[in-house]
N, C-alpha and C. Protein backbone atom coordinates (compact mmCIF):
# COMPACT_ATOMS: atom_id res chain seq x y z
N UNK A 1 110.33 104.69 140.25
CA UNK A 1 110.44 103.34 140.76
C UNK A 1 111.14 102.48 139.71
N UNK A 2 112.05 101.83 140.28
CA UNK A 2 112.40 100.95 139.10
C UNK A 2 112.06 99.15 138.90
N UNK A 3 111.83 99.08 137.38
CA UNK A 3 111.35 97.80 137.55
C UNK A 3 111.93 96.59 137.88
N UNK A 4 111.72 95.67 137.91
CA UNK A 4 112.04 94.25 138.38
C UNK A 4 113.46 93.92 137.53
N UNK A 5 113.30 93.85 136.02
CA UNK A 5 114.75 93.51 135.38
C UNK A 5 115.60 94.66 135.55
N UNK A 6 115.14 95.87 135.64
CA UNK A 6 116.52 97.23 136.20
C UNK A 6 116.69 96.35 137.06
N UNK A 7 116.59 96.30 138.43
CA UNK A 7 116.98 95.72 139.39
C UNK A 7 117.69 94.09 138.88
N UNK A 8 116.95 93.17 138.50
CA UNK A 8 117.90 92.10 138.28
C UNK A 8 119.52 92.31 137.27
N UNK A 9 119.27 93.29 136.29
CA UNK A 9 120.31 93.52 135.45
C UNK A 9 121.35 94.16 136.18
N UNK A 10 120.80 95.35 137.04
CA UNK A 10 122.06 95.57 138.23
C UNK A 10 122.87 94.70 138.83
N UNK A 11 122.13 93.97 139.57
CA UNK A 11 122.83 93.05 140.53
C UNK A 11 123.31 91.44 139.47
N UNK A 12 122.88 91.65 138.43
CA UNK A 12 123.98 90.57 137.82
C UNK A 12 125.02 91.33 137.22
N UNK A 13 125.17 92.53 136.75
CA UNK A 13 126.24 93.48 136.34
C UNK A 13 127.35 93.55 137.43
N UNK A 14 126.63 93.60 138.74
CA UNK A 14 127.61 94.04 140.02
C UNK A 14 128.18 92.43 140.12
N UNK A 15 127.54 91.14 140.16
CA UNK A 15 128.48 90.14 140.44
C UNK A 15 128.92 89.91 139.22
N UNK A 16 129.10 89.92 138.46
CA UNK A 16 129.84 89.80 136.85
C UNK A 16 131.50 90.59 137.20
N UNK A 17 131.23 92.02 137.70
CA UNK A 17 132.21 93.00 137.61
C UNK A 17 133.52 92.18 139.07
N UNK A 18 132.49 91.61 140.47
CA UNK A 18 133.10 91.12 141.52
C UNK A 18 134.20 90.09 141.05
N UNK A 19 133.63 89.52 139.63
CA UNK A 19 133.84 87.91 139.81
C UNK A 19 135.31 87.86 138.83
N UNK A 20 135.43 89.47 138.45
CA UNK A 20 136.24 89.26 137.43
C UNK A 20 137.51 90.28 138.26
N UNK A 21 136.88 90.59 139.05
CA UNK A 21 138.09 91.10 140.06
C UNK A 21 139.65 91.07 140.26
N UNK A 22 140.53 91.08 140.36
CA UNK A 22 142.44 90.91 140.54
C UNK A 22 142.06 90.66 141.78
N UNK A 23 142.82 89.75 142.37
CA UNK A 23 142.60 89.57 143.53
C UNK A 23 143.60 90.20 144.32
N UNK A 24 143.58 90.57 145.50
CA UNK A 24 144.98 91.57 146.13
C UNK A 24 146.03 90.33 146.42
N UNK A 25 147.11 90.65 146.16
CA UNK A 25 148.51 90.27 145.92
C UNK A 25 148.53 89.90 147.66
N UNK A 26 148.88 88.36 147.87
CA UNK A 26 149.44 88.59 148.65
C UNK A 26 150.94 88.70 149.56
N UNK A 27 150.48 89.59 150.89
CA UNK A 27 151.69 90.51 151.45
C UNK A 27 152.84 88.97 151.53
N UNK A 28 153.89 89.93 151.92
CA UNK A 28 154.76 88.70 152.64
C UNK A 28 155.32 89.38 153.76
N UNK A 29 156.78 88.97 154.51
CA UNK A 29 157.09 89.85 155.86
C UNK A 29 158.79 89.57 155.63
N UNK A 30 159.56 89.89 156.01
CA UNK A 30 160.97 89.76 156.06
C UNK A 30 161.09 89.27 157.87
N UNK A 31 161.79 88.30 157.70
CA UNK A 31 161.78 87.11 158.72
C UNK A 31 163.55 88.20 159.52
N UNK A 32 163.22 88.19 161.09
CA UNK A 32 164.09 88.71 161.60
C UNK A 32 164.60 87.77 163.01
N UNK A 33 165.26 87.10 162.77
CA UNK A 33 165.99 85.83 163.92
C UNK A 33 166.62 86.47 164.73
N UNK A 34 167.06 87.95 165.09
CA UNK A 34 167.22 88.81 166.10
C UNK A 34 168.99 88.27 166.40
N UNK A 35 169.58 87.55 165.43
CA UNK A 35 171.09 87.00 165.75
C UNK A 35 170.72 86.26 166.89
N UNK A 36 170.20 85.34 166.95
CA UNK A 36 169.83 83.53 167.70
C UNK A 36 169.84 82.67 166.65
N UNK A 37 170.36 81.31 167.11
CA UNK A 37 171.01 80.33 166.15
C UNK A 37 169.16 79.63 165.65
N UNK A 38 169.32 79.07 164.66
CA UNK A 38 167.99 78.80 164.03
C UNK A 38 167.78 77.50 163.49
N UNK A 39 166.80 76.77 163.25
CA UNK A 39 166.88 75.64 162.12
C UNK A 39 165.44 76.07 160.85
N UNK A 40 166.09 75.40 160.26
CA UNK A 40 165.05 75.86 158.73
C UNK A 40 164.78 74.30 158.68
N UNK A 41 163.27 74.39 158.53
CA UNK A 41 162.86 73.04 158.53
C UNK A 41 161.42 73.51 157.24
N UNK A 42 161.20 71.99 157.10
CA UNK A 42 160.58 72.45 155.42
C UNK A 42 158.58 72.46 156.29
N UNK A 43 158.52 73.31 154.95
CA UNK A 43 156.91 73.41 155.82
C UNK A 43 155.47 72.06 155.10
N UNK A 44 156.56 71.32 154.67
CA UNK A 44 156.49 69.90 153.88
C UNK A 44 156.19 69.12 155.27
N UNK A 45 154.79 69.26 155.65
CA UNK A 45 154.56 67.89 157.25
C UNK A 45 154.70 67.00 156.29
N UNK A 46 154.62 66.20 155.43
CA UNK A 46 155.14 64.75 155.12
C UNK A 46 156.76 64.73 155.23
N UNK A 47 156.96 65.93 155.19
CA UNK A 47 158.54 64.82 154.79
C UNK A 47 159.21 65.60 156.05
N UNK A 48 158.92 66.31 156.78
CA UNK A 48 159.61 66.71 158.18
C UNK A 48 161.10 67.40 158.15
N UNK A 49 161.77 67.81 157.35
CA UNK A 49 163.14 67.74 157.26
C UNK A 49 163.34 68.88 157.21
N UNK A 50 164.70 69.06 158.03
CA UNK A 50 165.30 70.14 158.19
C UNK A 50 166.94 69.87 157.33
N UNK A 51 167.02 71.53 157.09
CA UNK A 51 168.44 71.89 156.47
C UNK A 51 169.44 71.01 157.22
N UNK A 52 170.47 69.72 157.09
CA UNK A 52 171.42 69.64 157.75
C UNK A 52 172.75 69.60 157.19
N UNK A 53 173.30 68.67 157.46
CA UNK A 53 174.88 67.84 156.65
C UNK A 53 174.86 66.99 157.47
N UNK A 54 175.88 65.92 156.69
CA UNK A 54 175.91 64.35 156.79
C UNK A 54 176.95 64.56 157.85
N UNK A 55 177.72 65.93 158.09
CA UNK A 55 178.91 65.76 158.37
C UNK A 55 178.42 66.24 159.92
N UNK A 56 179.28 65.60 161.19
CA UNK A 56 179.78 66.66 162.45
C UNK A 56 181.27 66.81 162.69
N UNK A 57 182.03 68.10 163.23
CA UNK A 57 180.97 69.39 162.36
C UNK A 57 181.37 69.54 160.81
N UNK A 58 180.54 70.33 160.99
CA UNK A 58 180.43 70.73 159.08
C UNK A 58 181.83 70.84 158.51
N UNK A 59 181.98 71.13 157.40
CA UNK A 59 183.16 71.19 156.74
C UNK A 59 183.45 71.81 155.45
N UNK A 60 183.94 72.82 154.84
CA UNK A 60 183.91 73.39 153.75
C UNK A 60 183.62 72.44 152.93
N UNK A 61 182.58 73.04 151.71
CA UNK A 61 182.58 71.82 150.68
C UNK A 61 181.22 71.03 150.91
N UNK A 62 180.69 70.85 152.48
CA UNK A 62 179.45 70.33 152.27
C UNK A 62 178.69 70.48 152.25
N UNK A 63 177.51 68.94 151.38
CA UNK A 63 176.66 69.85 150.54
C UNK A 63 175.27 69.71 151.98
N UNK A 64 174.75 70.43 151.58
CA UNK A 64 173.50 70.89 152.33
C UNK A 64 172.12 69.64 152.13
N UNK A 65 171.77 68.94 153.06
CA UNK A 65 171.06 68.22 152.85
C UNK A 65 169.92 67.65 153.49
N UNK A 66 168.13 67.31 153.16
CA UNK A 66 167.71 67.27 154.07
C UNK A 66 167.70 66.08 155.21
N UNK A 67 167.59 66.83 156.58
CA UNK A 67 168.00 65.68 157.20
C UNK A 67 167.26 65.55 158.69
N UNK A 68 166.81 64.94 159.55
CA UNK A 68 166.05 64.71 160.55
C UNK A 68 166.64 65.67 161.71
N UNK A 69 168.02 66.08 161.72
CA UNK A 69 168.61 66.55 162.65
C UNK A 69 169.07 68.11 161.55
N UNK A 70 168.70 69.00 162.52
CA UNK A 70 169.24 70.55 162.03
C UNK A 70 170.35 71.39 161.96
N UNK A 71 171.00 71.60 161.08
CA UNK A 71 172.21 72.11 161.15
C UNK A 71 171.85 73.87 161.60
N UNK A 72 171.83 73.43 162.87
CA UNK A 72 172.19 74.81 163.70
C UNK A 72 172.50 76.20 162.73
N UNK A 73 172.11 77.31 162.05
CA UNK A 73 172.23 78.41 161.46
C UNK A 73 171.85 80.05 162.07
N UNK A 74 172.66 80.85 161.62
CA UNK A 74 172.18 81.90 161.75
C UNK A 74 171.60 82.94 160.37
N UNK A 75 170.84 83.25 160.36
CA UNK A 75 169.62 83.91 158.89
C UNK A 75 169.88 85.22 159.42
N UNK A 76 171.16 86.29 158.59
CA UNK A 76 171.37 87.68 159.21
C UNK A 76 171.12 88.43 157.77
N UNK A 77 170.61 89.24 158.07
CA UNK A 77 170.45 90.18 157.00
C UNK A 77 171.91 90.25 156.38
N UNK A 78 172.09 91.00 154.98
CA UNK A 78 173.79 90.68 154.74
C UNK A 78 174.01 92.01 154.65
N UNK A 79 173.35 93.69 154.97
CA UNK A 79 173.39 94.40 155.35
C UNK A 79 173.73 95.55 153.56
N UNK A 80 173.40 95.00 152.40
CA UNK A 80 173.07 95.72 151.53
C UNK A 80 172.01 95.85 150.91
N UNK A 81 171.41 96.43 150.13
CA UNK A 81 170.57 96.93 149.62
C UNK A 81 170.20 96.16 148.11
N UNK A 82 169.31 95.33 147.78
CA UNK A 82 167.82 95.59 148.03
C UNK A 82 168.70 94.65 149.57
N UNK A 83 167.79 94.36 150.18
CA UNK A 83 167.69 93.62 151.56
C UNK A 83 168.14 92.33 150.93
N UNK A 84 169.33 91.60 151.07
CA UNK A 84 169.27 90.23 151.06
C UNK A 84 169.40 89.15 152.54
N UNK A 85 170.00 87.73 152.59
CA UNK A 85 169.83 87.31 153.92
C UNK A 85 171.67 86.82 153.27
N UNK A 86 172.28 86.29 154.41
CA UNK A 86 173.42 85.49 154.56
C UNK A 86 172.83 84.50 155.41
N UNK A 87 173.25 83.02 155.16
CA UNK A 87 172.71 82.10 156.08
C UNK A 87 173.99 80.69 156.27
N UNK A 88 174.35 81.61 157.86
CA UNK A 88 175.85 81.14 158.00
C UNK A 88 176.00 79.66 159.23
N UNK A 89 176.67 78.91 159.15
CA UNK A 89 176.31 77.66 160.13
C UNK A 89 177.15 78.49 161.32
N UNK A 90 175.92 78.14 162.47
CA UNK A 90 176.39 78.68 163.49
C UNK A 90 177.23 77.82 164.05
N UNK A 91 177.68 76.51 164.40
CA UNK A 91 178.22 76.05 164.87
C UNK A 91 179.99 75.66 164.69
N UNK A 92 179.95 76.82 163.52
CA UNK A 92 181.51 77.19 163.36
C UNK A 92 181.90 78.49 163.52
N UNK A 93 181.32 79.10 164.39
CA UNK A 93 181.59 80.47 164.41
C UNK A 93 181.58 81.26 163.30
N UNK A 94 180.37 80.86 162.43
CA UNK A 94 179.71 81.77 161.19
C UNK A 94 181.07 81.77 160.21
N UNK A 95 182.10 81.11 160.40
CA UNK A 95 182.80 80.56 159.40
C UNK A 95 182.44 80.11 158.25
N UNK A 96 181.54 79.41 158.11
CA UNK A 96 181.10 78.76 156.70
C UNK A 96 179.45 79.24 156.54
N UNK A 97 179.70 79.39 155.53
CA UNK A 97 177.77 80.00 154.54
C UNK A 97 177.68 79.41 153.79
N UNK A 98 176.31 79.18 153.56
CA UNK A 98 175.76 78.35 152.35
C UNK A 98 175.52 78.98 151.11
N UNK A 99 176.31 78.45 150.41
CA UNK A 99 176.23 79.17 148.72
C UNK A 99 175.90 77.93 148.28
N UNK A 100 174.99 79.12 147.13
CA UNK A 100 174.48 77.80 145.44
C UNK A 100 176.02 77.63 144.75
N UNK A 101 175.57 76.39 143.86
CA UNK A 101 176.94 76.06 143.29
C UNK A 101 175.96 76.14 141.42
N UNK A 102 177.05 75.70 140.69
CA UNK A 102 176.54 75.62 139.48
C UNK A 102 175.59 74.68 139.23
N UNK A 103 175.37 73.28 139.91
CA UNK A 103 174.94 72.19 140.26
C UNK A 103 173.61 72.31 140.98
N UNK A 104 172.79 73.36 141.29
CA UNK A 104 171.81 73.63 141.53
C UNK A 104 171.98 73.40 142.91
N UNK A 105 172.50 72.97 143.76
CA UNK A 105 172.57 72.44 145.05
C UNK A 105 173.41 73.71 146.24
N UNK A 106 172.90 73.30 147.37
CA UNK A 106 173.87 73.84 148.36
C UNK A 106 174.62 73.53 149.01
N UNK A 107 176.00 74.33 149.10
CA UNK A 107 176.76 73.46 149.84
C UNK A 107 177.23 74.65 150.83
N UNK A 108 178.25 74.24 151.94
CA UNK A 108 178.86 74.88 152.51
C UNK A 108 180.31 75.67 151.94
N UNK A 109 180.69 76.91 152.36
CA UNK A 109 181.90 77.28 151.68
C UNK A 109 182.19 78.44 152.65
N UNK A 110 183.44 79.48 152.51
CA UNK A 110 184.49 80.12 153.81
C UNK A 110 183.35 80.91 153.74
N UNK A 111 182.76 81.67 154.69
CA UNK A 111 182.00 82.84 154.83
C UNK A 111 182.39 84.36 153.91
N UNK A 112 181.50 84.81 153.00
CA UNK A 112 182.44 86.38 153.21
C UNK A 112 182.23 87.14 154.02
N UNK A 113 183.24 88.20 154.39
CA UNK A 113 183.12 88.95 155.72
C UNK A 113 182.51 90.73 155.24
N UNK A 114 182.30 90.92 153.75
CA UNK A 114 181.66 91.85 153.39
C UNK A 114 180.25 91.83 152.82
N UNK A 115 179.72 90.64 152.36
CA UNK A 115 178.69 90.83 152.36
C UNK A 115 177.69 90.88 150.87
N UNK A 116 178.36 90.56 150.14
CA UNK A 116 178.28 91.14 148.52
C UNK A 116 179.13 89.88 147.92
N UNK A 117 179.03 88.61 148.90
CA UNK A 117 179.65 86.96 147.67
C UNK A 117 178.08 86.92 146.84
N UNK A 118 177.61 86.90 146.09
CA UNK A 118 176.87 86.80 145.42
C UNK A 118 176.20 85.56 145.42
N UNK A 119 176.81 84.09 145.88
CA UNK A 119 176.43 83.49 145.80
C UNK A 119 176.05 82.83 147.41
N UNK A 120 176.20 83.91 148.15
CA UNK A 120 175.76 83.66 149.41
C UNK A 120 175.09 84.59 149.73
N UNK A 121 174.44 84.79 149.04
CA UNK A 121 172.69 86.00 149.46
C UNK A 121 171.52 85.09 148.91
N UNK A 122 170.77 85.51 149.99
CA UNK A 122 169.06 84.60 149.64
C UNK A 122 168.18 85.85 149.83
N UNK A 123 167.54 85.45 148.65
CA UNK A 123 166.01 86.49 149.18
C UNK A 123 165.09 85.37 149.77
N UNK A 124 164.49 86.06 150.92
CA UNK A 124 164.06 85.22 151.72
C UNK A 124 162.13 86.04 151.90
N UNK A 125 161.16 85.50 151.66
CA UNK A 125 159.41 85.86 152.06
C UNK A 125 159.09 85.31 152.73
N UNK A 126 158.64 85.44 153.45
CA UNK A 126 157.51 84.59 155.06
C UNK A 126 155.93 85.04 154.66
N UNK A 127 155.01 84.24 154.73
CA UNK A 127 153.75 84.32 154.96
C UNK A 127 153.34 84.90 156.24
N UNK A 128 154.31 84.53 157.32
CA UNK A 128 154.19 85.39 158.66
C UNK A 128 155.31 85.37 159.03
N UNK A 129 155.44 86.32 159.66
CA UNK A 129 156.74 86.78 160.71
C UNK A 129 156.63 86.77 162.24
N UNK A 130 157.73 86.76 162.93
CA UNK A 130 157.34 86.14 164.66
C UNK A 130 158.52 87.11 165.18
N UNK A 131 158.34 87.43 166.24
CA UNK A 131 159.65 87.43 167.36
C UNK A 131 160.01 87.12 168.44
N UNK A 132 159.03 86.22 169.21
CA UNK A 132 158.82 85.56 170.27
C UNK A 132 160.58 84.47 170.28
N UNK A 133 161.84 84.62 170.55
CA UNK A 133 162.59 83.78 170.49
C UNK A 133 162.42 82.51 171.32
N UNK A 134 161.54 82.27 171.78
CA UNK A 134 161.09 80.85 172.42
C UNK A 134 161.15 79.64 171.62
N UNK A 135 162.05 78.94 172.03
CA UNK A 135 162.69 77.56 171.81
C UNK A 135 161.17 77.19 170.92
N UNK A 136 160.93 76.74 169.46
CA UNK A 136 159.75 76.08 168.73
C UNK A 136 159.22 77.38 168.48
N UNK A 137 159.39 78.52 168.51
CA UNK A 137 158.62 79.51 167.84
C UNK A 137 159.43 79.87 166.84
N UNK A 138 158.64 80.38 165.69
CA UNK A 138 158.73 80.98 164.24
C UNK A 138 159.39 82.41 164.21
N UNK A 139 160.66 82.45 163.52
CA UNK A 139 160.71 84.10 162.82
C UNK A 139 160.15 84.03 161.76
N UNK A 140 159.86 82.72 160.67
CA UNK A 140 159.23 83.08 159.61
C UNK A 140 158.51 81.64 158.95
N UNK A 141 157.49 81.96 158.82
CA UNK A 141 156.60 80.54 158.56
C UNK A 141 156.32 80.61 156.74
N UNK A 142 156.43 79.87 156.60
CA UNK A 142 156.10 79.33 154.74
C UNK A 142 156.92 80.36 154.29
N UNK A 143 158.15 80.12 154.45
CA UNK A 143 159.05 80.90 153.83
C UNK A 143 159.39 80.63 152.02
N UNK A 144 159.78 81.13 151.43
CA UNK A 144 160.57 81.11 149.89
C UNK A 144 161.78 81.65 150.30
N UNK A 145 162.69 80.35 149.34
CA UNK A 145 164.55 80.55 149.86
C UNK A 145 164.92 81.05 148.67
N UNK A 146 165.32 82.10 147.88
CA UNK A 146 165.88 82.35 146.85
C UNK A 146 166.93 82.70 146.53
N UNK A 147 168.06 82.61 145.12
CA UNK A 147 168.77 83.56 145.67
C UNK A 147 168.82 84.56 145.02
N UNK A 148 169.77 85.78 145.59
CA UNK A 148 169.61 86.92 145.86
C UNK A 148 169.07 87.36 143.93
N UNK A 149 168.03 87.87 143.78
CA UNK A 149 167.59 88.50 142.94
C UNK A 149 167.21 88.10 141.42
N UNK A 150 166.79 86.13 141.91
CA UNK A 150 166.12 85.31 140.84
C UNK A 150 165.11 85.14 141.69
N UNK A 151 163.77 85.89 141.72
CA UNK A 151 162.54 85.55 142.26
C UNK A 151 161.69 84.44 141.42
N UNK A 152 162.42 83.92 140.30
CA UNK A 152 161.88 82.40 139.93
C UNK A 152 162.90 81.11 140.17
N UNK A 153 163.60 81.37 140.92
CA UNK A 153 164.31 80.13 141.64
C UNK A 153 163.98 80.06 143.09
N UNK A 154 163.67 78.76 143.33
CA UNK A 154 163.58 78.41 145.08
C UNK A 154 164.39 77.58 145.21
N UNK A 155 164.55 77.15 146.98
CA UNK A 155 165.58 76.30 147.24
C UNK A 155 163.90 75.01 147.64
N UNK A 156 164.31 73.69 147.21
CA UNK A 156 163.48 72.74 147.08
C UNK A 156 163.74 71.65 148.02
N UNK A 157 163.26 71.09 149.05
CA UNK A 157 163.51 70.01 149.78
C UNK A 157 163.19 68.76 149.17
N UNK A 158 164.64 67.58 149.32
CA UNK A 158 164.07 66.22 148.42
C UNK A 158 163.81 65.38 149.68
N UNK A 159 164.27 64.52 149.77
CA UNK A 159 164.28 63.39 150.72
C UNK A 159 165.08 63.25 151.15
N UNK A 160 164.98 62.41 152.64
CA UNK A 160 165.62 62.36 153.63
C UNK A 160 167.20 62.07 152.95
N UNK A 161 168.25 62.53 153.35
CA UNK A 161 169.06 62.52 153.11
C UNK A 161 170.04 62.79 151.23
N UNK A 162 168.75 63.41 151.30
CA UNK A 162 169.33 63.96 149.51
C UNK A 162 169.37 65.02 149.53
N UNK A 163 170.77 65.97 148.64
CA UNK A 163 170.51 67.07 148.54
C UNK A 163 169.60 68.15 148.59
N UNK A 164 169.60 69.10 149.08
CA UNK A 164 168.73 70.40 149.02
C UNK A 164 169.16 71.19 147.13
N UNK A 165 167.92 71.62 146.60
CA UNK A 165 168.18 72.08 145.31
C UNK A 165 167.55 73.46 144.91
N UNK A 166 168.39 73.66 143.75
CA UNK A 166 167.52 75.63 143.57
C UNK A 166 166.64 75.04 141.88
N UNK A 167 165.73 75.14 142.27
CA UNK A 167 164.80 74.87 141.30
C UNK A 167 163.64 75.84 140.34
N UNK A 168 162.96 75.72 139.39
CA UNK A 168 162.18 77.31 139.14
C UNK A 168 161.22 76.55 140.47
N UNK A 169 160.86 77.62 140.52
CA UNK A 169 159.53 77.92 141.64
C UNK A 169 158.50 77.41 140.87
N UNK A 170 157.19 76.79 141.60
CA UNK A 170 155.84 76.52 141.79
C UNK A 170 155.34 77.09 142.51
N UNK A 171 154.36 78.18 141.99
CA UNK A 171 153.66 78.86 142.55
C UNK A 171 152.08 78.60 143.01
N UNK A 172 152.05 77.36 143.07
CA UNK A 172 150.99 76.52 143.21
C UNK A 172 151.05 76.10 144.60
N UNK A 173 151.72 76.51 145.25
CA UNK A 173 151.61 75.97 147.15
C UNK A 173 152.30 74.63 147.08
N UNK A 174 153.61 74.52 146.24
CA UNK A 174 154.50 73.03 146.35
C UNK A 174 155.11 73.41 147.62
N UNK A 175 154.68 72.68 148.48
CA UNK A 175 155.62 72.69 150.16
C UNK A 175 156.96 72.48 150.33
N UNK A 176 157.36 71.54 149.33
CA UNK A 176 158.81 71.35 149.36
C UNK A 176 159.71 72.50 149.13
N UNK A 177 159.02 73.55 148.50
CA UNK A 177 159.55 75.05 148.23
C UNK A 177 159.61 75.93 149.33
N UNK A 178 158.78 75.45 150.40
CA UNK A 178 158.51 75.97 151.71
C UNK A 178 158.81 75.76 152.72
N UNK A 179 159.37 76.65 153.72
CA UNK A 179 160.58 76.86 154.83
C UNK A 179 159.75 77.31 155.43
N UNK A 180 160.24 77.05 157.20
CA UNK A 180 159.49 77.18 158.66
C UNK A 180 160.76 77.78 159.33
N UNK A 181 161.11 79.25 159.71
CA UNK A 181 162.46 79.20 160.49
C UNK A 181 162.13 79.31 161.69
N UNK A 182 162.92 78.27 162.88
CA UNK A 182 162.44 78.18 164.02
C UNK A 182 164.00 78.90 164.59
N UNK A 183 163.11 78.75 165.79
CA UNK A 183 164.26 79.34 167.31
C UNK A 183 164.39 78.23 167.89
């Protein structure tokens, strides 16, 4: 039989060992828009804003900014390896993609047609993934915009009508770091 402190010394040993635990990593999902035009809107409910430009229509050169109205996009895989995204404005016939500039910012510029501009790949994580293409449904909710293969840079939402920026990441749940891609 065992006595009273065996027993208490166990069970404070066992929550001692719980408490000091790793906690499991969590998963993410690779967001799939099935080639349907999209808006990326920030998962920031105070500040509401989606990816747009000042401009209609867009125009080489501009910069990417947040804005009440969505600049129509398509989020396609760019079809090399590790997995990156291309994220091309649909409303020019995928003519123009959004590349980082030196300036931390995004702007618009000619599309490449192979796939490997370097500065038009995003690594892209979702907290969840969707495929329901119904008008207000999610391919990818609390997304991280990166690019291709700096997993400590995000793309950062400012205010209404100010540039979009690539910033180090906060890994602290800063929303402005966080993307909603809708259908």
């Amino acid at each position: 039989m065992f006595s009273f402190s065996t027993i208490v010394s166990t069970a404070v040993m066992l929550a001692s060992v719980g408490a000091y635990a790793t906690p499991v990593a969590r998963s993410t999902c690779s967001p799939n828009a099935q080639g349907a035009p999209v808006s990326i809107v920030s998962a920031d409910h105070w500040r509401d804003l989606k990816w747009g430009d000042a401009n209609s229509p867009p125009v080489n050169g501009d910069v990417i900014i947040g804005a009440s109205t969505a600049l129509p996009v398509h989020v396609s895989q760019s079809g090399q390896f590790p997995t990156s995204y291309i994220i091309k404005d649909a409303t020019n016939n995928n003519g123009l993609a959004v590349s980082t500039t030196y300036g931390n910012r995004l702007i618009l510029d000619t599309a490449s047609d192979t796939g490997t501009e370097a500065n038009q790949l995003f690594d892209i994580a979702c907290q969840t993934c969707g495929t329901d293409t119904t008008p207000g449904n999610a391919a990818g909710s609390s997304c991280t915009i990166s690019p291709q293969g700096d997993s400590n840079a995000c793309v950062r939402a400012g205010d209404n009508g100010s540039p979009l920026t690539v910033v180090e990441c906060d890994w602290h749940g800063f929303d402005a770091q966080l993307f909603n891609i809708v259908f």
